[in-house]
Protein backbone atom coordinates (compact mmCIF):
# COMPACT_ATOMS: atom_id res chain seq x y z
CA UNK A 1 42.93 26.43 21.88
CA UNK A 2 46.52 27.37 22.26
CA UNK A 3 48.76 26.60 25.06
CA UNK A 4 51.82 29.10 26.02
CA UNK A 5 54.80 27.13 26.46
CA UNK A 6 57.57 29.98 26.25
CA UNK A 7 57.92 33.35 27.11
CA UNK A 8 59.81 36.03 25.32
CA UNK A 9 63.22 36.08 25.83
CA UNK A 10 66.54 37.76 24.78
CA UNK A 11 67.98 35.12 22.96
CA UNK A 12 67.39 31.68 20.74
CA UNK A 13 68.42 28.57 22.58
CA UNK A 14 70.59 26.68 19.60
CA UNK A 15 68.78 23.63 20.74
CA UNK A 16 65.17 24.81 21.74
CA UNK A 17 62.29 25.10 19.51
CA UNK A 18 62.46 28.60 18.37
CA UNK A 19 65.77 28.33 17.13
CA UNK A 20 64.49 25.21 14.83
CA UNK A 21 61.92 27.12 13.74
CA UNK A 22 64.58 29.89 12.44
CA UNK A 23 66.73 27.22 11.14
CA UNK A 24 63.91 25.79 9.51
CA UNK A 25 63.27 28.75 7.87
CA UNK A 26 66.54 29.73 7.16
CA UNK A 27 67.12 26.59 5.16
CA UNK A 28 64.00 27.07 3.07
CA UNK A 29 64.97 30.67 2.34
CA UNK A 30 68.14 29.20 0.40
CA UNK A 31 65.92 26.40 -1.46
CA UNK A 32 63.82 29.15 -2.79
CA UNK A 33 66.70 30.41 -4.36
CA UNK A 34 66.70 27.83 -6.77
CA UNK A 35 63.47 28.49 -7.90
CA UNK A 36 61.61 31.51 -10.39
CA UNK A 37 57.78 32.09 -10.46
CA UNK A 38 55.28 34.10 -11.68
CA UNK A 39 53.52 37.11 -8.76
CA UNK A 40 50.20 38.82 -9.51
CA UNK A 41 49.27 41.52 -7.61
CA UNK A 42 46.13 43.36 -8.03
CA UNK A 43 45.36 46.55 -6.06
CA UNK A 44 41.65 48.02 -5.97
CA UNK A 45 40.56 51.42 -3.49
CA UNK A 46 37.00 51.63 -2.13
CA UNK A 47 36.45 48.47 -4.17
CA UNK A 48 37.62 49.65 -7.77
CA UNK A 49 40.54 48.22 -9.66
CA UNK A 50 43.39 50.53 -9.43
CA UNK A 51 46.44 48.75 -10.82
CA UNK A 52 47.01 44.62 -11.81
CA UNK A 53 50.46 43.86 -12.83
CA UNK A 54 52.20 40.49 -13.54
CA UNK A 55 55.46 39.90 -12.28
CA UNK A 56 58.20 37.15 -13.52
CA UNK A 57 60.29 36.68 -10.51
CA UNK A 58 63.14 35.28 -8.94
CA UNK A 59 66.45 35.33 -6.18
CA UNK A 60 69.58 35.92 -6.54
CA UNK A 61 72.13 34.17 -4.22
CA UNK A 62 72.17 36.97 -1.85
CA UNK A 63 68.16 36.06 -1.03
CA UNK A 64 67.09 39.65 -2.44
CA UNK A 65 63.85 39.51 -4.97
CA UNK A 66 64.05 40.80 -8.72
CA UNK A 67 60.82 41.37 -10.25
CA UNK A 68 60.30 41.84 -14.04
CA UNK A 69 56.70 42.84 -15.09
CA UNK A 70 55.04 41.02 -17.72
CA UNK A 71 52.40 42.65 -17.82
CA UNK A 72 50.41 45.89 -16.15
CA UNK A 73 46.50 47.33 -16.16
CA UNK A 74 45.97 50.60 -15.09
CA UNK A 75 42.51 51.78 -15.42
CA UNK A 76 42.30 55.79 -16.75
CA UNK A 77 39.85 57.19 -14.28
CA UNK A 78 36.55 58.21 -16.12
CA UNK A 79 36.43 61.85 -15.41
CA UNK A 80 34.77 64.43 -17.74
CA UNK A 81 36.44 67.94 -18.19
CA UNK A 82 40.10 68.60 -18.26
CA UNK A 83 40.23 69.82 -14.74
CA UNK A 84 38.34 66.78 -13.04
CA UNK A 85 41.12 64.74 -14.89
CA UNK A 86 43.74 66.25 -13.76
CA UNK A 87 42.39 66.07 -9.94
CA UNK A 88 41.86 62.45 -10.34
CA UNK A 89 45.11 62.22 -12.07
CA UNK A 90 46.59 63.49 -8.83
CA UNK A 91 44.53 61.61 -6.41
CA UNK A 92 45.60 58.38 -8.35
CA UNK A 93 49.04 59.81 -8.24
CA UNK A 94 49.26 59.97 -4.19
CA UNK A 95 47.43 56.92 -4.19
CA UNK A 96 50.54 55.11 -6.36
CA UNK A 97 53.01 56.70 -3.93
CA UNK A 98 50.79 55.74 -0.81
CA UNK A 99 51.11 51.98 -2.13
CA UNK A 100 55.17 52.31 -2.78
CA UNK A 101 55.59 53.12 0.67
CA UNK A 102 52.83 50.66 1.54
CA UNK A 103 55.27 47.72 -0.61
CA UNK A 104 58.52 48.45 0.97
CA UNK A 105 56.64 48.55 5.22
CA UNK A 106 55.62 45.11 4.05
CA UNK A 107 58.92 44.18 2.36
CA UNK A 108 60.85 45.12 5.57
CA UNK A 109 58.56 42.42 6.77
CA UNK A 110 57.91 39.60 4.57
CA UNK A 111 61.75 39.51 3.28
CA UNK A 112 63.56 38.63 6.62
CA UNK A 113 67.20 37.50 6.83
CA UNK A 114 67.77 34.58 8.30
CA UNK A 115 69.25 36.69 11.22
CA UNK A 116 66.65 38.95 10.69
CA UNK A 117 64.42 35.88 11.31
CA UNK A 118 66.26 34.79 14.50
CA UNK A 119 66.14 37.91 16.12
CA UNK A 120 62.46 37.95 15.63
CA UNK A 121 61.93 34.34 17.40
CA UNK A 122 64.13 35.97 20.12
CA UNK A 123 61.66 37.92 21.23
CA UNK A 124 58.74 36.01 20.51
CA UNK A 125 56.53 33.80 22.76
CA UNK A 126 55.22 30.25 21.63
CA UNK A 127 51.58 28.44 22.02
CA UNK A 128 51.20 25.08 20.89
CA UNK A 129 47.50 24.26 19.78
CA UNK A 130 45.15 21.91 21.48
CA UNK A 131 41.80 20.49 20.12
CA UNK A 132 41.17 22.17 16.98
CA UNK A 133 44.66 23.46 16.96
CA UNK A 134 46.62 20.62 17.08
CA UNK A 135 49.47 19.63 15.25
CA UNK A 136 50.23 24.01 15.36
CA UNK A 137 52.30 26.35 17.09
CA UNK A 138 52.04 30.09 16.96
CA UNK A 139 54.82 32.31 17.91
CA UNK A 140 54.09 36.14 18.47
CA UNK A 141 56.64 39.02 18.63
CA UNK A 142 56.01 42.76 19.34
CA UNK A 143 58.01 45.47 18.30
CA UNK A 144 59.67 43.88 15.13
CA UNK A 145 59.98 46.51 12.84
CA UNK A 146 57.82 49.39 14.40
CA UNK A 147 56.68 50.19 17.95
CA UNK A 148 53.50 48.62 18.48
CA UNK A 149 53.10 46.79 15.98
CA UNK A 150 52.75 42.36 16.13
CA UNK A 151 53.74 39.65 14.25
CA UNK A 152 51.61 36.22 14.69
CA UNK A 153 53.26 33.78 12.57
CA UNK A 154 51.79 30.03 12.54
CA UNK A 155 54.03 26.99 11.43
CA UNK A 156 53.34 23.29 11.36
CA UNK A 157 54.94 21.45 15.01
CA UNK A 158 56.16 18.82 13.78
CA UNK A 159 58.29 20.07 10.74
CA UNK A 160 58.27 23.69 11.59
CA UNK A 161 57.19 25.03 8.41
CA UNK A 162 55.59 28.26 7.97
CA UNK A 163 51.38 27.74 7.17
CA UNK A 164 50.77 31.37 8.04
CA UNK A 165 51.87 34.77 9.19
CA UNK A 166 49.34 38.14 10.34
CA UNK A 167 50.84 41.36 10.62
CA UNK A 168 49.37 44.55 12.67
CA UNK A 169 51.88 47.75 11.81
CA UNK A 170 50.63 51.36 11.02
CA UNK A 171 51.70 53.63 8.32
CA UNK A 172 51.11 57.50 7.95
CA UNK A 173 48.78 57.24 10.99
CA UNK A 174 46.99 54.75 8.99
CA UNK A 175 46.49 50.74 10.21
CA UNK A 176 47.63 47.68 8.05
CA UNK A 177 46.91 44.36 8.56
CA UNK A 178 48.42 41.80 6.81
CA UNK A 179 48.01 38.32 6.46
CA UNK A 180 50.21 35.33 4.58
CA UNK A 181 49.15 31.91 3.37
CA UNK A 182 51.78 29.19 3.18
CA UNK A 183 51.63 26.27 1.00
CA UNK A 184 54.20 23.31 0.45
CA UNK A 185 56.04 22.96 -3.50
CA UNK A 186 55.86 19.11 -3.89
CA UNK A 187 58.60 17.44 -2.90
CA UNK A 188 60.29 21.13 -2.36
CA UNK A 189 59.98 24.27 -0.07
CA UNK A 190 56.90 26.02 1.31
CA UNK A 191 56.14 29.27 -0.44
CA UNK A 192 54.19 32.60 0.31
CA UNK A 193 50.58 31.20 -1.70
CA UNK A 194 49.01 34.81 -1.06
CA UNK A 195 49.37 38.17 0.68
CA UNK A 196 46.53 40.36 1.31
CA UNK A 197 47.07 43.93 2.51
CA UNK A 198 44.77 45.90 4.07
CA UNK A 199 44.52 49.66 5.12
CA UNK A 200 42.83 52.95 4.16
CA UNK A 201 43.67 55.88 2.12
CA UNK A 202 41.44 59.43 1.28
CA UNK A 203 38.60 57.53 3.95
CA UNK A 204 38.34 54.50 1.55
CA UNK A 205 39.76 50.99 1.90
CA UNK A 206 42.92 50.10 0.38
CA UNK A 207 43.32 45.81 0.02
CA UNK A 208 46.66 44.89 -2.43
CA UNK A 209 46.37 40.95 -3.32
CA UNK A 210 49.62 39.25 -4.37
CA UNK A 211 49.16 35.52 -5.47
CA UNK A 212 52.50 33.55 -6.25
CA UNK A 213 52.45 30.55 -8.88
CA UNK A 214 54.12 28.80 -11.81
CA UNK A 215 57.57 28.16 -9.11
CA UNK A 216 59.98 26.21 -11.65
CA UNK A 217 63.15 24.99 -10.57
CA UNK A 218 65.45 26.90 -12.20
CA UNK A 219 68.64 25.42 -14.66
CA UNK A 220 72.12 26.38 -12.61
């Protein structure tokens, strides 16, 4: 059970809880920093592997992402005939693009600003958990990137760390859920565990996995 405790609002009281959440988050943005890990992401449509691709990543100063690929598995579709391989050449072809554009809704999402993130809790409401939801608040804001869409993100109460985030936003007509695990580096930051994505594309379902691991401090 959650209980509301604040309403949407136009700005972040600098001594309220929603501006410790963004401050909490704004501070674990920069510890990231110091930090590179490995990102696999594996991408299947109407259940079939599509691409898998492992990333070496890490963040620059300015908190953008650089990813390297290690290494990538793209299945040739299994097509008889020249002409059947060409029109699944194409399909898989719009399907690539569909993803791209898919990868950069859900960047504009996932890699907030710290200002970014304080405008978000801005506009948010809280509920604090009761019962089985103890010990967690979840803050919800509308209209963050897109009109219409919702962000639900869940962090612990007492320390204000992120546990989880769900996204609803469209795309082409097409609805996309998403929805972020959290877990805590020992003795370090929280860090995105998983992403899954999932939406439709040519009538099929369209889930993208990304799992983050290996996070090693990295030498200044």
């Amino acid at each position: 059970m959650l209980t509301a405790v604040l309403g949407s609002g136009s700005a972040v009281a600098q001594s309220g809880p929603m501006w410790a959440m963004a401050e909490t988050y704004k501070r674990n943005q920069e510890e990231l920093q110091s930090y590179r890990w490995k990102s696999r992401t594996e991408v299947t449509v109407g259940g079939k592997l599509q691409e898998l691709t492992l990333f070496r990543v890490r963040t620059d100063l300015d908190g953008k992402l650089h990813k390297t690929p290690i290494e990538t598995d793209q299945p040739e579709p299994k097509v008889r005939g020249p002409i059947r391989r060409r029109r699944a050449k194409k399909k898989l072809k719009k399907a690539a693009e569909f993803s791209q554009d898919l990868r950069e809704l859900i960047r504009s999402y996932t890699q907030f600003t710290p200002r970014q993130m304080h405008s978000v809790f801005a506009r948010a409401g809280e509920w604090r958990g009761q019962g089985a939801t103890e010990g967690v608040t979840r803050v919800q804001a509308r209209g963050v990137v897109r009109r219409g869409d919702t962000m639900d993100i869940w962090v612990d109460s007492r320390t204000r760390r992120l546990r989880r985030v769900e996204i609803r936003t469209s795309l082409d007509g097409k609805f996309v859920d998403v929805v972020t695990e959290f877990r805590d580096l020992e003795d370090g930051p929280t860090y995105p565990a998983w992403t899954l994505v999932r939406t439709e594309t040519r009538g099929k379902p369209l889930i993208i996995r990304t799992d983050n691991f290996d996070y090693v401090r990295q030498v200044p």
